[in-house]
C-alpha atoms as a PDB file:
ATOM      1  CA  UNK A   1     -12.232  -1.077  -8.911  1.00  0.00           C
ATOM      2  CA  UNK A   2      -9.107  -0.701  -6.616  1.00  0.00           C
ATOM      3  CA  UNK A   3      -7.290  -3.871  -5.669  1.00  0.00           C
ATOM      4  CA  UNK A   4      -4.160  -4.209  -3.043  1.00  0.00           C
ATOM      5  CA  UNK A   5      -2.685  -6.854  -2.884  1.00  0.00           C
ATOM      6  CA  UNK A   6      -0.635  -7.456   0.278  1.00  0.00           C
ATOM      7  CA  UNK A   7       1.981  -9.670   0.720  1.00  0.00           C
ATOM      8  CA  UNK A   8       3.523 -10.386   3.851  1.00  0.00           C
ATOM      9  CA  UNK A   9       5.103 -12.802   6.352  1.00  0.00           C
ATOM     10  CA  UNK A  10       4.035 -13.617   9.505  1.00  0.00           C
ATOM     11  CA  UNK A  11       6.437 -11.931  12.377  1.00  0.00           C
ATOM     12  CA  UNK A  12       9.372 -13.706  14.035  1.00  0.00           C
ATOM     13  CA  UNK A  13       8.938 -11.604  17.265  1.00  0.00           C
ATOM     14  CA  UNK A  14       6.371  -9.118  17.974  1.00  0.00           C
ATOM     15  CA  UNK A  15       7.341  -5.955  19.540  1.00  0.00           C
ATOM     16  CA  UNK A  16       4.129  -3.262  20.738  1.00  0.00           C
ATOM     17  CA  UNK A  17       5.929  -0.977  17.967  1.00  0.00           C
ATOM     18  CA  UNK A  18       5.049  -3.907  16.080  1.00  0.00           C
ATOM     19  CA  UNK A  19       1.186  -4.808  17.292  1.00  0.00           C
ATOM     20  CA  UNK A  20       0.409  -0.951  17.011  1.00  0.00           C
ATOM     21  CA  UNK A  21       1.483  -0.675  12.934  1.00  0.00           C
ATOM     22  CA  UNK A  22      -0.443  -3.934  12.742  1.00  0.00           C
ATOM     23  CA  UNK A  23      -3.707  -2.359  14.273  1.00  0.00           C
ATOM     24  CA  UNK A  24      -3.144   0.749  12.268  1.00  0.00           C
ATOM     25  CA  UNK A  25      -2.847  -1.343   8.871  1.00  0.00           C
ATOM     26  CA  UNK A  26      -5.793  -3.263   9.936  1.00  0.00           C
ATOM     27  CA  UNK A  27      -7.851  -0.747  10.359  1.00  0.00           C
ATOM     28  CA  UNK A  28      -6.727   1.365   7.474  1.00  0.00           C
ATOM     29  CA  UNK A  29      -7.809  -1.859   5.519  1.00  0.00           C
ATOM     30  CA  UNK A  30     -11.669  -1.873   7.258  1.00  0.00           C
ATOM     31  CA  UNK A  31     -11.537   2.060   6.341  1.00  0.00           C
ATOM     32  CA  UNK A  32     -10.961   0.828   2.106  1.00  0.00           C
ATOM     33  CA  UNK A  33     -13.147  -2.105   2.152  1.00  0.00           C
ATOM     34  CA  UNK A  34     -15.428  -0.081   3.489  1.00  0.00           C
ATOM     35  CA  UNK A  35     -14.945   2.126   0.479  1.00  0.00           C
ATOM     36  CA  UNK A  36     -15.300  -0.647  -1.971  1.00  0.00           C
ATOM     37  CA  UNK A  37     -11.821  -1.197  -2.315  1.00  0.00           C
ATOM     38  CA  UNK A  38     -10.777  -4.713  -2.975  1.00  0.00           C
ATOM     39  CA  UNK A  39      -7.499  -5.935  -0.173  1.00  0.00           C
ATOM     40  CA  UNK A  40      -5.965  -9.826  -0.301  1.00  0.00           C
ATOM     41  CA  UNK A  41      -3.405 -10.404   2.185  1.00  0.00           C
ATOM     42  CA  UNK A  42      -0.935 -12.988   1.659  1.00  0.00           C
ATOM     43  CA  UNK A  43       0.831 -14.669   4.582  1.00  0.00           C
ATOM     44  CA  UNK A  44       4.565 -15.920   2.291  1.00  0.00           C
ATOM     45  CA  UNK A  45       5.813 -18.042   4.752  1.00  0.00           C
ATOM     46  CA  UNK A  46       2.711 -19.929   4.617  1.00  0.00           C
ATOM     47  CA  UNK A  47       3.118 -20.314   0.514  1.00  0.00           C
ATOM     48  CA  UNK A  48       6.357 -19.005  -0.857  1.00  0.00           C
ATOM     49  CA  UNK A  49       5.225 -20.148  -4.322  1.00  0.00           C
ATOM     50  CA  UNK A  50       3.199 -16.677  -3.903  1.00  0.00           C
ATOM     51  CA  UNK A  51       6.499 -14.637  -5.003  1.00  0.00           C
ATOM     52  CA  UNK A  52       7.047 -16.258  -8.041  1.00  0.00           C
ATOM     53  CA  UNK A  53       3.680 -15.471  -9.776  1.00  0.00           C
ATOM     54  CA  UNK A  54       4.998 -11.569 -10.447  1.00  0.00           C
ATOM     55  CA  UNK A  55       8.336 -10.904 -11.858  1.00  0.00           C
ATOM     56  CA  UNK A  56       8.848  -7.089 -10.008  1.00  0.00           C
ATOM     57  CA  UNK A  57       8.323  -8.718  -6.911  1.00  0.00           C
ATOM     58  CA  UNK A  58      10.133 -12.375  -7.363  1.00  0.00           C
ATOM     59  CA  UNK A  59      13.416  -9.530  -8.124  1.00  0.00           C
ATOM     60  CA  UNK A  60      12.661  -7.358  -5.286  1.00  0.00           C
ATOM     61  CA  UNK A  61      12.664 -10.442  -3.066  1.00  0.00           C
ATOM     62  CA  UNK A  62      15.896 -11.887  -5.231  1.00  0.00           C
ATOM     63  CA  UNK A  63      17.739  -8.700  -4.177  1.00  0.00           C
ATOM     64  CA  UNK A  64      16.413  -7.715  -0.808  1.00  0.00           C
ATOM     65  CA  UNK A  65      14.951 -10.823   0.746  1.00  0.00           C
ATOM     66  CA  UNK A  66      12.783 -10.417   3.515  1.00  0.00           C
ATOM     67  CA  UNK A  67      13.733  -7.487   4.308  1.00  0.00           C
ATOM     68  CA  UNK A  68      11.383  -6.300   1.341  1.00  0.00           C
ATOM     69  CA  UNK A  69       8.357  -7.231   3.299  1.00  0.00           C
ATOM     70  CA  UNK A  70       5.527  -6.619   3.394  1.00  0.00           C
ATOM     71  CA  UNK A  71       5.161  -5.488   0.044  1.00  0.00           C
ATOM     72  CA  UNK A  72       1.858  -3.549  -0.838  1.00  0.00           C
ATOM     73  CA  UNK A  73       0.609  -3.693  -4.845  1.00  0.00           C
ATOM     74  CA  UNK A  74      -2.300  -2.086  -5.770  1.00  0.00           C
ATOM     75  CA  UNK A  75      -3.387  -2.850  -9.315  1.00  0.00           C
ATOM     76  CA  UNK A  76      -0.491  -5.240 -10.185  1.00  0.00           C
ATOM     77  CA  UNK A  77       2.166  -2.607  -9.549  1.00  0.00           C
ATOM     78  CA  UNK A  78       4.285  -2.101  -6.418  1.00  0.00           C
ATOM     79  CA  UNK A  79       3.440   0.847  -4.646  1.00  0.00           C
ATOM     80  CA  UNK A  80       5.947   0.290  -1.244  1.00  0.00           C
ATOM     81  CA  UNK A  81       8.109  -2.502   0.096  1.00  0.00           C
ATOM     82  CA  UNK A  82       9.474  -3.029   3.471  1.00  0.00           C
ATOM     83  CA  UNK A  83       6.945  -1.524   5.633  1.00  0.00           C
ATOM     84  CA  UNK A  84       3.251  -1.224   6.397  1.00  0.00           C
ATOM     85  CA  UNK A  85       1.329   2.030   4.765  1.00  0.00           C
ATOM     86  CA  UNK A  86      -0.526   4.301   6.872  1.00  0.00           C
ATOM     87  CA  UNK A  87      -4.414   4.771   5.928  1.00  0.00           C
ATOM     88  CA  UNK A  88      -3.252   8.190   4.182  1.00  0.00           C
ATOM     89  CA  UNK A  89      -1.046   7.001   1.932  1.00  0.00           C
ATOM     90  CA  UNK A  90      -3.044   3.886   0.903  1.00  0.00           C
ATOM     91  CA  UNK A  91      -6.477   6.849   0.234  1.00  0.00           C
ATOM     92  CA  UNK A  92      -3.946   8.521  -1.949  1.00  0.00           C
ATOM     93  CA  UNK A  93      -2.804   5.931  -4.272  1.00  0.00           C
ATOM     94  CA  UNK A  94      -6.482   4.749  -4.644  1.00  0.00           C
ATOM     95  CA  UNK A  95      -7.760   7.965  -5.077  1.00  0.00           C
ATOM     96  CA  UNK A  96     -10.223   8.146  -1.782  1.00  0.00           C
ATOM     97  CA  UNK A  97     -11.090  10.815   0.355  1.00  0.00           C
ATOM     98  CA  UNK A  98      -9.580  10.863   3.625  1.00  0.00           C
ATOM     99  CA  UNK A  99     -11.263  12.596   6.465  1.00  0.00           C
ATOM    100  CA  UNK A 100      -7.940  14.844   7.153  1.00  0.00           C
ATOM    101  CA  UNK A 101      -7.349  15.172   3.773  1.00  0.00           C
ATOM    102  CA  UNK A 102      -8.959  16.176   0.317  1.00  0.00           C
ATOM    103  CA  UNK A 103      -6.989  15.136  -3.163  1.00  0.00           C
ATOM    104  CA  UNK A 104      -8.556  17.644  -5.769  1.00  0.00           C
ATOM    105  CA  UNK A 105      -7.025  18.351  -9.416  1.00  0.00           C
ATOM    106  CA  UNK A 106      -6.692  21.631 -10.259  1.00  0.00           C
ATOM    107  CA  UNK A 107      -6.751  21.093 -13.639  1.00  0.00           C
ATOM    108  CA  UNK A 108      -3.381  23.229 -15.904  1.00  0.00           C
ATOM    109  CA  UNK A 109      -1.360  25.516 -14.459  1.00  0.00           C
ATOM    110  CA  UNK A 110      -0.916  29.102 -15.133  1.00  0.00           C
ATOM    111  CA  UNK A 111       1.988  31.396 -16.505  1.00  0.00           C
ATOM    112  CA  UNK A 112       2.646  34.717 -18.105  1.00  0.00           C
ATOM    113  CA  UNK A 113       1.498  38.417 -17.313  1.00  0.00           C
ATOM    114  CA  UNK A 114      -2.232  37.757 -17.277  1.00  0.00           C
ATOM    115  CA  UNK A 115      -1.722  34.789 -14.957  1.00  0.00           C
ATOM    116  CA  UNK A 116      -3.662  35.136 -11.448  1.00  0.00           C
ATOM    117  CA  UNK A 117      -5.763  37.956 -12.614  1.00  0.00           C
END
């Protein structure tokens, strides 16, 4: 099972740029639970003592600060830092099928004469 774990702080000021990715991540994150994909949000300024529990992200934050947030992990590994995913990007790391898009493996590849015949 798929698990993202979000960790973010809550805004200083909130612009409608702002609101709208916040809509669009919350509903991105209906869309995977929906799925059966497992997503914890974290507020940090609420419990910094969050950060120190993974070393990848206690550096990211020693060398970016909060400028790194929010940073999205899915499975225990960092998949982006410093801004919100959009639903496609979030059905592509777990694997899902998005309604604009289709992730199929095409299994080897194919070179030489005979190739495409």
């Amino acid at each position: 099972m798929t698990t993202f774990h979000i960790f973010e702080a809550a805004p200083q000021a909130e612009s409608a740029y702002l609101r709208q990715q916040l809509l669009a991540f919350g509903e991105a994150i209906a869309w995977l639970e929906e799925r059966g994909v497992v997503v914890v949000r974290s507020d940090v300024s609420e419990n910094p003592a969050l950060l120190t529990g993974n070393p990848a992200i206690q550096n990211l934050m020693e060398h970016s600060g909060n400028a790194a947030l929010p940073v999205i992990l899915m499975d225990e590994v960092i998949k982006l830092a410093g801004r919100y995913p959009s639903r496609a990007e979030m059905a592509g790391w777990a694997k899902l099928q998005h309604p604009l898009f289709t992730f199929e493996d095409k299994g080897g590849s194919c070179s030489g004469p005979q190739c495409g015949r």
